[in-house]
C-alpha atoms as a PDB file:
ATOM      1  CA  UNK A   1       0.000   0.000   0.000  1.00  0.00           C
ATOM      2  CA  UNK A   2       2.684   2.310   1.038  1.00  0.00           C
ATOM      3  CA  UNK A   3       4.619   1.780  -2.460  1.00  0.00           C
ATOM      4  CA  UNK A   4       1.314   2.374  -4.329  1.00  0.00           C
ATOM      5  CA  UNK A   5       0.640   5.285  -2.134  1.00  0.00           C
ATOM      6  CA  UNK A   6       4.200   7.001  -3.204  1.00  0.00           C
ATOM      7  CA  UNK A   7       3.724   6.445  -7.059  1.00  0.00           C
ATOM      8  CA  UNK A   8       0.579   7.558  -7.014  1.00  0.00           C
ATOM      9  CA  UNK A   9       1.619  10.761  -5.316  1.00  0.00           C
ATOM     10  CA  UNK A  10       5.046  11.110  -8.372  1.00  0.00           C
ATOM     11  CA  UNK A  11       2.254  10.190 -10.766  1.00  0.00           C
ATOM     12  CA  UNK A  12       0.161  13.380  -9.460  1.00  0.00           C
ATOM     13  CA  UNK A  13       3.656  15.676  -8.984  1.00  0.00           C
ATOM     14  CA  UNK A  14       5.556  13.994 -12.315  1.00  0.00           C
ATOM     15  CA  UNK A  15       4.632  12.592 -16.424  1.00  0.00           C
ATOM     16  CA  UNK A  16       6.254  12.006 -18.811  1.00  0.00           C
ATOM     17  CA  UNK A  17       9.301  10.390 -18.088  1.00  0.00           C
ATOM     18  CA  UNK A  18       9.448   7.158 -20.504  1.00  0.00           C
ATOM     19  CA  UNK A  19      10.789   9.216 -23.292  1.00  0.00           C
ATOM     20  CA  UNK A  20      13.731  10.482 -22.250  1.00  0.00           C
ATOM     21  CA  UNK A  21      14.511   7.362 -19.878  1.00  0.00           C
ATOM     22  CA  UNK A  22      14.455   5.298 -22.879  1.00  0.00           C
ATOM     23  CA  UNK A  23      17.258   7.729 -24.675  1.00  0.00           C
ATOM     24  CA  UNK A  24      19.577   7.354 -21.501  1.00  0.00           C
ATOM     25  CA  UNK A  25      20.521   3.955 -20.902  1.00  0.00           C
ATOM     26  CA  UNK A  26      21.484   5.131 -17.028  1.00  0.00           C
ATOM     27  CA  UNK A  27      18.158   5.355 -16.685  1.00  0.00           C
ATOM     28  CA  UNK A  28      16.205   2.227 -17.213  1.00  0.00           C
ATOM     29  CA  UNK A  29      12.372   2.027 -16.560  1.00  0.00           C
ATOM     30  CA  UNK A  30      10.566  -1.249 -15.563  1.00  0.00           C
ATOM     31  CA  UNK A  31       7.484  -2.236 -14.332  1.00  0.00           C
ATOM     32  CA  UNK A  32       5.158   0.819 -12.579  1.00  0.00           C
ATOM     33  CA  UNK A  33       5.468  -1.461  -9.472  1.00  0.00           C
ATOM     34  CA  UNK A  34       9.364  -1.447  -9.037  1.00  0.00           C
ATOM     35  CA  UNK A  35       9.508   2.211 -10.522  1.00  0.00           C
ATOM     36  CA  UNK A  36      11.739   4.549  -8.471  1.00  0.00           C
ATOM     37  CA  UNK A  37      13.264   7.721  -9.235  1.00  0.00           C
ATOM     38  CA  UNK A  38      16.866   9.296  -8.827  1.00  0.00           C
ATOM     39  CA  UNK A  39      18.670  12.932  -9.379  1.00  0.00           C
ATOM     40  CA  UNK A  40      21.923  14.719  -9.220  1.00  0.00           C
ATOM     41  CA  UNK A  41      22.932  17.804  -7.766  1.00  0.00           C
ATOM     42  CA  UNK A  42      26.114  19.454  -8.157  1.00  0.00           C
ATOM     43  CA  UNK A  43      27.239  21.319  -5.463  1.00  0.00           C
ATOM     44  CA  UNK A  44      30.503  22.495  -6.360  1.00  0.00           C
ATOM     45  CA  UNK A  45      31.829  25.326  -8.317  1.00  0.00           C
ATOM     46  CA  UNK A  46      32.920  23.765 -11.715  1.00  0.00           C
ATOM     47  CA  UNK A  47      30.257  21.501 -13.898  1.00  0.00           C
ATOM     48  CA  UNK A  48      29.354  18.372 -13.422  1.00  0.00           C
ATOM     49  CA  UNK A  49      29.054  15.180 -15.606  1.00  0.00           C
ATOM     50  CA  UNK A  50      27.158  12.020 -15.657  1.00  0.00           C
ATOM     51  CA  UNK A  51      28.012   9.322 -17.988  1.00  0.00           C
ATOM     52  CA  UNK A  52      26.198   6.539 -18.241  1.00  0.00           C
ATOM     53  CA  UNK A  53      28.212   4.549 -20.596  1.00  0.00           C
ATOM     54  CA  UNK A  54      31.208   5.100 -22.776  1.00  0.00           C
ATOM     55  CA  UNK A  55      29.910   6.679 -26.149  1.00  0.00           C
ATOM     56  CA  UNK A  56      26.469   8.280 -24.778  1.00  0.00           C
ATOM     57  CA  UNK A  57      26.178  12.034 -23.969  1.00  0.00           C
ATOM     58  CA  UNK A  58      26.635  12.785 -20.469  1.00  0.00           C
ATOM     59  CA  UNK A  59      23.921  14.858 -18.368  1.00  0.00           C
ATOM     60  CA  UNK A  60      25.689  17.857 -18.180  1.00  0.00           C
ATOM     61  CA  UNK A  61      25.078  20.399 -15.052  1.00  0.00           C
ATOM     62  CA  UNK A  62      26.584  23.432 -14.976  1.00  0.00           C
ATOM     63  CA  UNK A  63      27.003  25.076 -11.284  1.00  0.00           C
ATOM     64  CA  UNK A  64      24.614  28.026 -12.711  1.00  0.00           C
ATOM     65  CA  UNK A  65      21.862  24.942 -12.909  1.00  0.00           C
ATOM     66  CA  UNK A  66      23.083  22.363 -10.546  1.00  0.00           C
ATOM     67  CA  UNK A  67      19.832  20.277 -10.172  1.00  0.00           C
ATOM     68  CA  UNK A  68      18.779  17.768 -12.316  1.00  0.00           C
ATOM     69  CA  UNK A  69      14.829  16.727 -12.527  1.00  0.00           C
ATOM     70  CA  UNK A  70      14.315  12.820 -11.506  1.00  0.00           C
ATOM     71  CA  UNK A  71      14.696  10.019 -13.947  1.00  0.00           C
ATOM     72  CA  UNK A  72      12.754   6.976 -13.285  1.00  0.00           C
ATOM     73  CA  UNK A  73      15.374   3.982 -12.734  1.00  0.00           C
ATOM     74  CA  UNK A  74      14.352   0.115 -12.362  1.00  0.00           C
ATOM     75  CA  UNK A  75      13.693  -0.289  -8.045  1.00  0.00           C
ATOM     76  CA  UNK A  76      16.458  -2.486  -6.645  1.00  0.00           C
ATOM     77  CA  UNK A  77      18.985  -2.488  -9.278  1.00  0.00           C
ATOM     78  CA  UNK A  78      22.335  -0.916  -8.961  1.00  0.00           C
ATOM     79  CA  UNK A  79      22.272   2.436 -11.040  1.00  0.00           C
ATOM     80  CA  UNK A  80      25.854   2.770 -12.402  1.00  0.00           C
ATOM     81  CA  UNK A  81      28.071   5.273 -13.883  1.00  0.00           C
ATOM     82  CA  UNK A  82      30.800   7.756 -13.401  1.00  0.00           C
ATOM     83  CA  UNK A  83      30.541  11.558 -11.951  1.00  0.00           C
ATOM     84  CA  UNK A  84      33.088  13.955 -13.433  1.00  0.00           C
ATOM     85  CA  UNK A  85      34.584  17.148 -12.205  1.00  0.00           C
ATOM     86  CA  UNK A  86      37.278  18.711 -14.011  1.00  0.00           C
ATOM     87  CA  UNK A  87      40.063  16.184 -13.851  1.00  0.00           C
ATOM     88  CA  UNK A  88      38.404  14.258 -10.503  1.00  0.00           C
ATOM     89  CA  UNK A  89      36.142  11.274 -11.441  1.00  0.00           C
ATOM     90  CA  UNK A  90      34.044   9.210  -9.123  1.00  0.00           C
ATOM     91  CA  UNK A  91      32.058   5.784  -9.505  1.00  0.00           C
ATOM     92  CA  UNK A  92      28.432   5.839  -9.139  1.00  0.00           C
ATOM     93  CA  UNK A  93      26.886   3.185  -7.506  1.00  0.00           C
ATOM     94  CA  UNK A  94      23.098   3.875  -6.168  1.00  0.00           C
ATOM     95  CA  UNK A  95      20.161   1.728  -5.223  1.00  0.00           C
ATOM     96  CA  UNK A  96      16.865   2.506  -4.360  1.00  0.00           C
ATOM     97  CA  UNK A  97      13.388   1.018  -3.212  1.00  0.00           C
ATOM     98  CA  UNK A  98      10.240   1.112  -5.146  1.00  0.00           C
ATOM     99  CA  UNK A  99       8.823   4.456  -4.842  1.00  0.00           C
ATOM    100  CA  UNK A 100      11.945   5.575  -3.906  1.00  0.00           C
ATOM    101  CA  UNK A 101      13.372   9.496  -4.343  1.00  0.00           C
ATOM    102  CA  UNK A 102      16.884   9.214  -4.846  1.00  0.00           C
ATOM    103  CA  UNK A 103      18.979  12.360  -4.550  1.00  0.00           C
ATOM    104  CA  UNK A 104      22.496  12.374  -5.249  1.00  0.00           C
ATOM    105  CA  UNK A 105      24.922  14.925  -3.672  1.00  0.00           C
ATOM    106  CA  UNK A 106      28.337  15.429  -5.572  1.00  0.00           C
ATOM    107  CA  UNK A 107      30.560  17.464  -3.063  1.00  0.00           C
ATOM    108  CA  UNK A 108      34.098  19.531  -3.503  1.00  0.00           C
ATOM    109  CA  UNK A 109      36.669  18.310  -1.408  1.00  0.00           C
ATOM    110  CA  UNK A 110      40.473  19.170  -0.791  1.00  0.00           C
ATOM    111  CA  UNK A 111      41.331  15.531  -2.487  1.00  0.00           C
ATOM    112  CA  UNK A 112      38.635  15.323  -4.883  1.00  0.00           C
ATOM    113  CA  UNK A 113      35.045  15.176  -5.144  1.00  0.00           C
ATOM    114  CA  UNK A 114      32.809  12.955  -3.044  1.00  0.00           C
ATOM    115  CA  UNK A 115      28.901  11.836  -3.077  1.00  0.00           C
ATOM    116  CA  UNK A 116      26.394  11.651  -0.525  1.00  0.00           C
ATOM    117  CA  UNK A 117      22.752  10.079  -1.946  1.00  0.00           C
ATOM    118  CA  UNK A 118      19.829  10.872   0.220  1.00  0.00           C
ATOM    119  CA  UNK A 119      16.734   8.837   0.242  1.00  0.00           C
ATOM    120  CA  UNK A 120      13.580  10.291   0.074  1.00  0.00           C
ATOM    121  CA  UNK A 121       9.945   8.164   0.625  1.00  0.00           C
ATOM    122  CA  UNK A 122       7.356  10.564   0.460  1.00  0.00           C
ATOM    123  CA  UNK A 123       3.824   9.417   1.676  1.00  0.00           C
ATOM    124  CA  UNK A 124       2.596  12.548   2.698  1.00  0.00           C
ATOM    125  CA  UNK A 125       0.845  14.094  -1.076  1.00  0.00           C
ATOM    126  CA  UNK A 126      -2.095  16.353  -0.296  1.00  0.00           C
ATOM    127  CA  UNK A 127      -3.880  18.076  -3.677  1.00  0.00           C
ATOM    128  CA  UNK A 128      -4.685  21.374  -1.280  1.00  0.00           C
ATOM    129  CA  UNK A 129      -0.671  21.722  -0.133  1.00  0.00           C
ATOM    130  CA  UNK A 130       2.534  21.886  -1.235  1.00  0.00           C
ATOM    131  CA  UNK A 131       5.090  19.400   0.053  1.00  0.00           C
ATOM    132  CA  UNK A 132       8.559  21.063   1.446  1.00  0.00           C
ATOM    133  CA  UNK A 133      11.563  18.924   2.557  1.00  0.00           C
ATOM    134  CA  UNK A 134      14.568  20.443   3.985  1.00  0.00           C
ATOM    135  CA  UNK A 135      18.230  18.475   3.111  1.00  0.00           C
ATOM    136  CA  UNK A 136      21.182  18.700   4.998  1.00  0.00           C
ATOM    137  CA  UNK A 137      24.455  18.013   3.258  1.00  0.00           C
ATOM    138  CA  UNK A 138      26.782  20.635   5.223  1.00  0.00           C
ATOM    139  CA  UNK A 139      28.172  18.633   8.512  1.00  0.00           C
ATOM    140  CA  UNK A 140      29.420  22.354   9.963  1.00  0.00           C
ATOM    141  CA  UNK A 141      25.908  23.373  10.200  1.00  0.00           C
ATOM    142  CA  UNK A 142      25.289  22.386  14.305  1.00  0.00           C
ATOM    143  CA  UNK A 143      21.484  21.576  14.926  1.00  0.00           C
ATOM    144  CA  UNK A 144      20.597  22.454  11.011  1.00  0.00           C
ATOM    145  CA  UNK A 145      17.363  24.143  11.211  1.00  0.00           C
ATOM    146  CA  UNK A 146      14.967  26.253   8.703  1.00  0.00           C
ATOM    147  CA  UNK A 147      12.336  28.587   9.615  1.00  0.00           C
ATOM    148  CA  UNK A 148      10.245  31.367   7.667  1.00  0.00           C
ATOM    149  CA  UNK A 149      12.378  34.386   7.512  1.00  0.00           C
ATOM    150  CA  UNK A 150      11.868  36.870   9.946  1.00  0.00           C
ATOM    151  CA  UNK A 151      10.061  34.329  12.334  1.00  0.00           C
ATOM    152  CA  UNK A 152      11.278  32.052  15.230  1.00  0.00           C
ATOM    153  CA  UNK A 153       8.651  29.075  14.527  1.00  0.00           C
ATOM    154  CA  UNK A 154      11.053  26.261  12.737  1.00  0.00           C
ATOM    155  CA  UNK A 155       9.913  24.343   9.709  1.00  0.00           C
ATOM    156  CA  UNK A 156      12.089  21.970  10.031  1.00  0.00           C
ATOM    157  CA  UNK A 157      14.561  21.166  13.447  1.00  0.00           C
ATOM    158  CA  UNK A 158      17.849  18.967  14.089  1.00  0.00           C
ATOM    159  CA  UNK A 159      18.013  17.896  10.765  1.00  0.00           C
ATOM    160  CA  UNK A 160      21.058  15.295  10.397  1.00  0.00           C
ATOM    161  CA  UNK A 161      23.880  16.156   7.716  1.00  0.00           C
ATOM    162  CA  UNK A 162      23.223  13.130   5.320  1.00  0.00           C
ATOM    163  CA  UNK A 163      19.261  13.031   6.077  1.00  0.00           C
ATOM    164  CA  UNK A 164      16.247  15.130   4.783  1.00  0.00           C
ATOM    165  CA  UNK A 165      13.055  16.246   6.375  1.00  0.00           C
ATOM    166  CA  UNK A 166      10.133  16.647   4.636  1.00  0.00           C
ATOM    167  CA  UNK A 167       6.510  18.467   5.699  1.00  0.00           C
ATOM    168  CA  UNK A 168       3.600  19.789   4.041  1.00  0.00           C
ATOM    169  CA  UNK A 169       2.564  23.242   4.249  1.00  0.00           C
ATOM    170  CA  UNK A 170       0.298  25.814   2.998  1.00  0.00           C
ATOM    171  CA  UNK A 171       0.703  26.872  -0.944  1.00  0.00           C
ATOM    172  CA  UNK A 172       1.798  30.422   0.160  1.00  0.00           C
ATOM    173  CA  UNK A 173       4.826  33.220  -0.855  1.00  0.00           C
ATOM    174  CA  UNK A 174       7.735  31.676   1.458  1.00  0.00           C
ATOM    175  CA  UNK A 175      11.029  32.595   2.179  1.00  0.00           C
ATOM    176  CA  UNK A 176      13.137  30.975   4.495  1.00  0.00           C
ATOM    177  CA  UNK A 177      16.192  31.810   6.775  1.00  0.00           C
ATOM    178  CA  UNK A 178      18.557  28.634   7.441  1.00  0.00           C
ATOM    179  CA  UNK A 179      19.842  28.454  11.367  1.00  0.00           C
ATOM    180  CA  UNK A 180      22.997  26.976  12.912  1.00  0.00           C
ATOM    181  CA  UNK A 181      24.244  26.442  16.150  1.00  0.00           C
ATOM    182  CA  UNK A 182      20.784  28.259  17.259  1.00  0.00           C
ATOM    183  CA  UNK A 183      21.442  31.436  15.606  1.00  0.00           C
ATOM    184  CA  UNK A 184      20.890  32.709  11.935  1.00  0.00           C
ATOM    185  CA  UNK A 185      23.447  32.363   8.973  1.00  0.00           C
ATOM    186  CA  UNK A 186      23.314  33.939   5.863  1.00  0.00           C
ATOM    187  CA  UNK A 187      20.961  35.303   3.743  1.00  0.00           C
ATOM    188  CA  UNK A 188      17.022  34.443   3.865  1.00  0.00           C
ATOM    189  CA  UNK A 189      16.218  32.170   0.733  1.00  0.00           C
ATOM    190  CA  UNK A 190      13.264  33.671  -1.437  1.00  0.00           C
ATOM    191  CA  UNK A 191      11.643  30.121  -2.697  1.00  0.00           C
ATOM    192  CA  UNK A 192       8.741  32.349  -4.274  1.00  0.00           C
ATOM    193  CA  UNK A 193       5.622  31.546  -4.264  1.00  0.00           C
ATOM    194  CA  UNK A 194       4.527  27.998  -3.565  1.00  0.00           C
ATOM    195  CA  UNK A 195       1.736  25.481  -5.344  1.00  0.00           C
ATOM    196  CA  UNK A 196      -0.289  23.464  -4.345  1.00  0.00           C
ATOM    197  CA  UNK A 197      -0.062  19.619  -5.408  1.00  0.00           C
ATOM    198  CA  UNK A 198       4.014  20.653  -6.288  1.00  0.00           C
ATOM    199  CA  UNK A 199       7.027  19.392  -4.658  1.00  0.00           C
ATOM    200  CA  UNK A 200       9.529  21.466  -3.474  1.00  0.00           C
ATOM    201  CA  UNK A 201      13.691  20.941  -1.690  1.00  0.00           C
ATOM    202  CA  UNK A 202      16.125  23.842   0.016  1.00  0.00           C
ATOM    203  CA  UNK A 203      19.376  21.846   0.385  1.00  0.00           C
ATOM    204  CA  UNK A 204      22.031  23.493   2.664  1.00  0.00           C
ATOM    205  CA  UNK A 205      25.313  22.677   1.106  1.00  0.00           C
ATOM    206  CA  UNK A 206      29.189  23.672   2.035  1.00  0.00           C
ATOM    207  CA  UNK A 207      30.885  26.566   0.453  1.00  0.00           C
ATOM    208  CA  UNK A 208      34.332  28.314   0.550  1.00  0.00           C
ATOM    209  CA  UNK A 209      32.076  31.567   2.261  1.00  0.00           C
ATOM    210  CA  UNK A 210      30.037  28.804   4.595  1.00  0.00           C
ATOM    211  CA  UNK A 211      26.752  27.182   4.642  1.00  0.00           C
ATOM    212  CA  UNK A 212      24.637  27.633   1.618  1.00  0.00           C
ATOM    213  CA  UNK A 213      20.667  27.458   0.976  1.00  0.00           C
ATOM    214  CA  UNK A 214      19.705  25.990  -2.808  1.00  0.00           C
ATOM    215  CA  UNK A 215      16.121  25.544  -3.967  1.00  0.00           C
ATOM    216  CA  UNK A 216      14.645  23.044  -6.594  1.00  0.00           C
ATOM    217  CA  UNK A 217      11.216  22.071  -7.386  1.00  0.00           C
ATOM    218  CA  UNK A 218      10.879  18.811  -7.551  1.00  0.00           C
ATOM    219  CA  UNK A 219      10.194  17.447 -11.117  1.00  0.00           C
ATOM    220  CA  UNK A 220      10.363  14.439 -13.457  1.00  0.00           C
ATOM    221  CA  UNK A 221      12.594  14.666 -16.709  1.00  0.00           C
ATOM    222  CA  UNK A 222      10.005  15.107 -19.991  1.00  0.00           C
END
């Protein structure tokens, strides 16, 4: 029930993804049942590539445009292929569930580049609201938190670097203020104005200047 639940929620939020999984052959798509979903998101300074196999076009994402819509992948296989940064290269290796969210974190480092894949299982689609989830990939963020800027009510509270949390909330104009250690950092983030039915993801990521806020909307390939 709980797997039928999820894709019935991506089939409200996402369409159209057999096309272009069928062009990329990272990307397999099998049965609805064992359907899950994976993206990328490049969080360093330089672009990123994804190949999938040797001779195919790589999914290309520049650090202007650093997240990638999900691709539907077959549920339990091992999704393999190589991330590229500059000179630095890394294996990808990534599994998920059925009804599975998949997000894949490619990180700067002072020896390379490293990945961190979160794993999002959303059961929580409601028509009337939009769905929020807060990621934390930034380890020198103590007691990462995110509340509406200019308030001291927390959307989300003690969210683990590696983990996500995810809430739904009303389709309104929202912009958010990330908070470490108890007290605010950085700039509010101006995620404009919300839908209802739609998916959205602020991601706090490391930077040379210190924790960073990005948002994506949440969306299928097409």
């Amino acid at each position: 029930m709980k797997v039928m639940q999820a894709l019935a929620a991506a089939a409200a939020l996402l369409c159209g993804a057999s096309a272009l999984a069928a062009d990329i052959p990272l990307y397999p798509t099998g049965p609805a049942e064992d359907a899950a979903f994976i993206r990328f998101v490049n969080a360093t300074s330089e672009p990123l590539q994804v190949l999938a196999q040797k001779g195919q076009p790589p999914l290309k994402l520049e650090a202007a445009k650093p997240v990638s819509s999900f691709f539907p992948v077959t549920a339990k296989s091992t999704i393999k292929g190589t991330l590229t940064v500059g000179a630095r290269s890394l294996e990808l290796g990534v599994q998920a569930k059925p009804g599975e969210f998949a997000t894949v974190v490619v990180l700067p480092g002072a020896k390379g580049i490293s990945q961190v894949t979160v794993q999002d299982n959303p059961d929580d689609f409601n028509g009337l609201k939009a769905s929020l989830a807060f990621f934390n990939l930034d380890a020198s963020c103590a007691g990462a938190a995110l509340r509406p800027a200019g308030r001291n009510a927390d959307l989300f509270k003690d969210v683990k670097q590696g983990s996500l949390q995810r809430r739904s909330i009303n389709p309104v104009k929202l912009s958010v203020q990330l908070v470490c250690g108890g007290a605010n950092t950085g700039s509010a983030l101006d995620l404009g104005e919300l839908k209802a039915g739609e998916r959205y993801s602020v991601l706090l990521l490391p930077s040379d200047k210190g924790p960073r806020l990005l948002a994506a909307t949440d969306k299928l390939a097409n």
